[in-house]
C-alpha atoms as a PDB file:
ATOM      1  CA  UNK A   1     -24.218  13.873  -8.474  1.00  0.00           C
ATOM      2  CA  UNK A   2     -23.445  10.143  -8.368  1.00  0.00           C
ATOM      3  CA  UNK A   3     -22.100   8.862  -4.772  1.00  0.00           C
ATOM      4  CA  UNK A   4     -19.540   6.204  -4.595  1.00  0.00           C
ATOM      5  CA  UNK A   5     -17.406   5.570  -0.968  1.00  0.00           C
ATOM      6  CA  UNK A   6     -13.821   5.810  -0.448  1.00  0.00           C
ATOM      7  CA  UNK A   7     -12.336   3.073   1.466  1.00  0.00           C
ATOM      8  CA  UNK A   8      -9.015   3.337   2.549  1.00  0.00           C
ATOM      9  CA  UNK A   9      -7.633   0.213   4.757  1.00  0.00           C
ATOM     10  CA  UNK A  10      -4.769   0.208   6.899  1.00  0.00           C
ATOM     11  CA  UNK A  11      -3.588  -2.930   8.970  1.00  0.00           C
ATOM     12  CA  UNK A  12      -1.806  -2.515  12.456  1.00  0.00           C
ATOM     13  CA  UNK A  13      -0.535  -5.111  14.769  1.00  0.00           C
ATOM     14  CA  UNK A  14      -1.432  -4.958  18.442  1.00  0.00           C
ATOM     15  CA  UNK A  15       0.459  -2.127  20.186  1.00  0.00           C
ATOM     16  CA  UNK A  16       2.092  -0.720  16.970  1.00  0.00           C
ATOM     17  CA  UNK A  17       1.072   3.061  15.551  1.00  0.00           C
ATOM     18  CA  UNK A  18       2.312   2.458  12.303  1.00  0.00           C
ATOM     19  CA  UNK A  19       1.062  -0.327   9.523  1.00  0.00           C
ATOM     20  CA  UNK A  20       0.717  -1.489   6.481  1.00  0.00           C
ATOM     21  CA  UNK A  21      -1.517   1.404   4.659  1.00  0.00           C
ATOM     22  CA  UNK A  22      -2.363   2.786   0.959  1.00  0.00           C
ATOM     23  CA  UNK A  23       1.374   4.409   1.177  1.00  0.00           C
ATOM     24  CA  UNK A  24       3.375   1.436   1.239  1.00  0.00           C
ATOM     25  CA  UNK A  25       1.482  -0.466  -1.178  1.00  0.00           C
ATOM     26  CA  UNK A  26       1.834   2.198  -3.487  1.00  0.00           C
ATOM     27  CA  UNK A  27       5.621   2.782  -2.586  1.00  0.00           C
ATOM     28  CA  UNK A  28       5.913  -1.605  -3.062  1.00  0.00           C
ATOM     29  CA  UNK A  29       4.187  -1.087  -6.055  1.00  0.00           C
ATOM     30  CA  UNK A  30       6.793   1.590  -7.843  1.00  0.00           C
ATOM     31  CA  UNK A  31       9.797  -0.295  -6.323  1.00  0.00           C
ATOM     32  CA  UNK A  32       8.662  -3.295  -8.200  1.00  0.00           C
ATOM     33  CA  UNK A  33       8.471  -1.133 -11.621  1.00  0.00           C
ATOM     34  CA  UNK A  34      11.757   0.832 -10.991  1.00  0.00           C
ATOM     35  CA  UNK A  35      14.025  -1.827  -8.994  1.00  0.00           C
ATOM     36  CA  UNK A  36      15.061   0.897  -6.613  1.00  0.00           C
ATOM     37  CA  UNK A  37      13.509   2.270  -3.531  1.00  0.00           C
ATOM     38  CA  UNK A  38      15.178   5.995  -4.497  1.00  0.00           C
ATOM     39  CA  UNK A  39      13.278   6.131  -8.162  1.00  0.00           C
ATOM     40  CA  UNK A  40      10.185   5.045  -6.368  1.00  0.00           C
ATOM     41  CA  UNK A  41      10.429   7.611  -3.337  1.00  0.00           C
ATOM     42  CA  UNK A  42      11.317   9.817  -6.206  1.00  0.00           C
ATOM     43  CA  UNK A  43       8.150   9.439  -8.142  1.00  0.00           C
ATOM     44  CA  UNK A  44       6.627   9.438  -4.961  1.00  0.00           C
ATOM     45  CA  UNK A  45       7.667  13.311  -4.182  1.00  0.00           C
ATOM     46  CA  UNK A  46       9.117  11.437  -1.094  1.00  0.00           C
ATOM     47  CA  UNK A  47      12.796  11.930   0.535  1.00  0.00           C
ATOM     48  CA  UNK A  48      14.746   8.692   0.657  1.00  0.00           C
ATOM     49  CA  UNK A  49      15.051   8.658   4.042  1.00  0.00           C
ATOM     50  CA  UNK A  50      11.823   9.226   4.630  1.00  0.00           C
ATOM     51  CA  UNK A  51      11.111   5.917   2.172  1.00  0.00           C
ATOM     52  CA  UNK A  52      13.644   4.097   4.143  1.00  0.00           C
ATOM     53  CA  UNK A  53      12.018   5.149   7.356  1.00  0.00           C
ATOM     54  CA  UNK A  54       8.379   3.604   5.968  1.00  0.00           C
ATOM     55  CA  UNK A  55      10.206   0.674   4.775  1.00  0.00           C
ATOM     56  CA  UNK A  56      11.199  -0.467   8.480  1.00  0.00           C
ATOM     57  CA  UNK A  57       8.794   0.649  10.421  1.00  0.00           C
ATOM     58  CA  UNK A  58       6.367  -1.737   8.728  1.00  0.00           C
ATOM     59  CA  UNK A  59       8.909  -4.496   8.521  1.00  0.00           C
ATOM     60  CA  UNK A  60       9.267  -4.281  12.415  1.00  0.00           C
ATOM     61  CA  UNK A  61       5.783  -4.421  12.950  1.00  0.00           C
ATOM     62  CA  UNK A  62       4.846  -7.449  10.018  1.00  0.00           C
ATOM     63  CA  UNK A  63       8.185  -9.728  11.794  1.00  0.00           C
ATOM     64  CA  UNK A  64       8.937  -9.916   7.840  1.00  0.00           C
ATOM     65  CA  UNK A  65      11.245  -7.927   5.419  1.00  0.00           C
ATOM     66  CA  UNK A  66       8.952  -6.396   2.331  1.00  0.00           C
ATOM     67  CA  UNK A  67      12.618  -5.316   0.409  1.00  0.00           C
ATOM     68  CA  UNK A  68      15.894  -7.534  -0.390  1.00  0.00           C
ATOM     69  CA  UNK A  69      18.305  -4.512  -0.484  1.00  0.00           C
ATOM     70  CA  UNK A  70      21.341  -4.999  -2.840  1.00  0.00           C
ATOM     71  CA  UNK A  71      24.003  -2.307  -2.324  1.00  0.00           C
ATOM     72  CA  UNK A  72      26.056  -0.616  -4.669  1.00  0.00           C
ATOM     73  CA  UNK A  73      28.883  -1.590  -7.105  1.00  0.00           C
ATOM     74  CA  UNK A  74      29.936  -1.125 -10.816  1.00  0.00           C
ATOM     75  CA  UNK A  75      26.206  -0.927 -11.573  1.00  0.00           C
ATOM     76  CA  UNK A  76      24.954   0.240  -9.010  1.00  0.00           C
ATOM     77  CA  UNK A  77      22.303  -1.318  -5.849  1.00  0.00           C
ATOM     78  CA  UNK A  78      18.584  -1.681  -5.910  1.00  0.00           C
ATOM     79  CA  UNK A  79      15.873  -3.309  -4.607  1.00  0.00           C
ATOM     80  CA  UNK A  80      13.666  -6.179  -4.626  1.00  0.00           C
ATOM     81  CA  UNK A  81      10.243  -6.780  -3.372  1.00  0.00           C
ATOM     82  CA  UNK A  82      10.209  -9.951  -1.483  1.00  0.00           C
ATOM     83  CA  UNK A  83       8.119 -13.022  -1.271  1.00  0.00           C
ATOM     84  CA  UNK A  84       6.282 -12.083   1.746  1.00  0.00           C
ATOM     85  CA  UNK A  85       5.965  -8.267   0.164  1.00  0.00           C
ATOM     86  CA  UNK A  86       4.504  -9.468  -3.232  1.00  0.00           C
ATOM     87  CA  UNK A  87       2.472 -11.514  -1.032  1.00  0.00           C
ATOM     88  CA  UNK A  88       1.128  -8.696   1.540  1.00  0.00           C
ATOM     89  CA  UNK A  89       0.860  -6.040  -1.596  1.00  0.00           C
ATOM     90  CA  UNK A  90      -1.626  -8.920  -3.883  1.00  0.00           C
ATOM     91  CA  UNK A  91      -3.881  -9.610  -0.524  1.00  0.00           C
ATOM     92  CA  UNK A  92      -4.130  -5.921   0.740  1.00  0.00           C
ATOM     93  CA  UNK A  93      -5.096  -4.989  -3.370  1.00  0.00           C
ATOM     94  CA  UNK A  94      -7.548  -8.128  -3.011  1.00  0.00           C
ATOM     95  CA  UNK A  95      -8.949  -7.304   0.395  1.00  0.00           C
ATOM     96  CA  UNK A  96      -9.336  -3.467  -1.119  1.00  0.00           C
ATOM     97  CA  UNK A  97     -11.269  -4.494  -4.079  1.00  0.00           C
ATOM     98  CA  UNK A  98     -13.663  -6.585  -2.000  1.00  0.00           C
ATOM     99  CA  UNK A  99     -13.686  -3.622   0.701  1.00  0.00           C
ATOM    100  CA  UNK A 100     -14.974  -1.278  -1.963  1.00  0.00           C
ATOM    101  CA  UNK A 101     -17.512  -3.658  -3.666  1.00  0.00           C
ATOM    102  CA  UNK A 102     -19.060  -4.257  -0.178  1.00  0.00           C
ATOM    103  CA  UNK A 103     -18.987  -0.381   0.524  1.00  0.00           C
ATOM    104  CA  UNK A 104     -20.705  -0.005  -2.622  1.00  0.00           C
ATOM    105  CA  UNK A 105     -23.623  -2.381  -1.995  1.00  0.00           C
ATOM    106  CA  UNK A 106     -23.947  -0.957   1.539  1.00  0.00           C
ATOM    107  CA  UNK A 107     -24.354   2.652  -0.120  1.00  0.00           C
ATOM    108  CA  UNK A 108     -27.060   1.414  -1.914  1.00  0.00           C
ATOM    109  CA  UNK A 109     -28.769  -0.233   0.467  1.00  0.00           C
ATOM    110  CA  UNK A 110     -27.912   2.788   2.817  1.00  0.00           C
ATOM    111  CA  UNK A 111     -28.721   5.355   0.999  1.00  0.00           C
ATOM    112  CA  UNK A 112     -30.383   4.594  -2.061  1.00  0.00           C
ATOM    113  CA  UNK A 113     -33.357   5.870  -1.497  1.00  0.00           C
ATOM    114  CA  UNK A 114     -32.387   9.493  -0.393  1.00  0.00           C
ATOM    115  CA  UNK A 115     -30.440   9.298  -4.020  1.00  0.00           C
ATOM    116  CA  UNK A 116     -32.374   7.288  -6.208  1.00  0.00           C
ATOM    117  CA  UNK A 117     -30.333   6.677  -9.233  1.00  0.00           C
ATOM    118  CA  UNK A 118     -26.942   8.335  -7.744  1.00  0.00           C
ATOM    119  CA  UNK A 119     -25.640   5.886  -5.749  1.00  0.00           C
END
């Protein structure tokens, strides 16, 4: 049995119940590869609505827009991660990789000894 902990961040601004979490990175993530916030919510197993719902809740509570919407025409709308939401997505992957190294060297240092080897 080898040990290794699960981090899982999630950022909230004073007096708001929803943030910026694993969810939205990933659904950032997938807009970015499909250009549309329906294929991602899609490949998500998500309702559109319920993607659009995300989307603007955490916009409201960053003061920035994550998504450039572009509505339809001959070919069609889609979306664009911003500035600010490539931005937010690279320092919340950064802050989550240095979350889990630390949580890793503290289960060591923890726990180490009741697991010698397995942590």
């Amino acid at each position: 049995m080898k040990l290794k902990p699960r981090i899982t961040i999630r950022l909230f601004a004073d007096g708001v119940s929803k943030g910026f979490g694993p969810g939205i990175a990933e659904l950032l993530e997938r807009i970015g590869n499909t250009g549309s916030l329906r294929a991602a919510c899609a490949e998500m197993g998500m309702s559109y609505s319920k993607g659009w719902t995300i989307l603007r809740s955490c916009e409201r509570s960053l003061g920035f827009q994550l998504l450039e919407r572009k509505t339809g025409g001959e070919y069609g709308g889609g979306s664009i991660v911003t500035e600010n939401g490539k931005n937010m997505l690279a320092c919340y992957r950064i802050l989550e990789k240095k979350l889990d190294e630390a949580g890793t060297e503290l289960l060591q240092r923890q726990f180490g000894s009741l697991f010698p080897g397995n942590v």
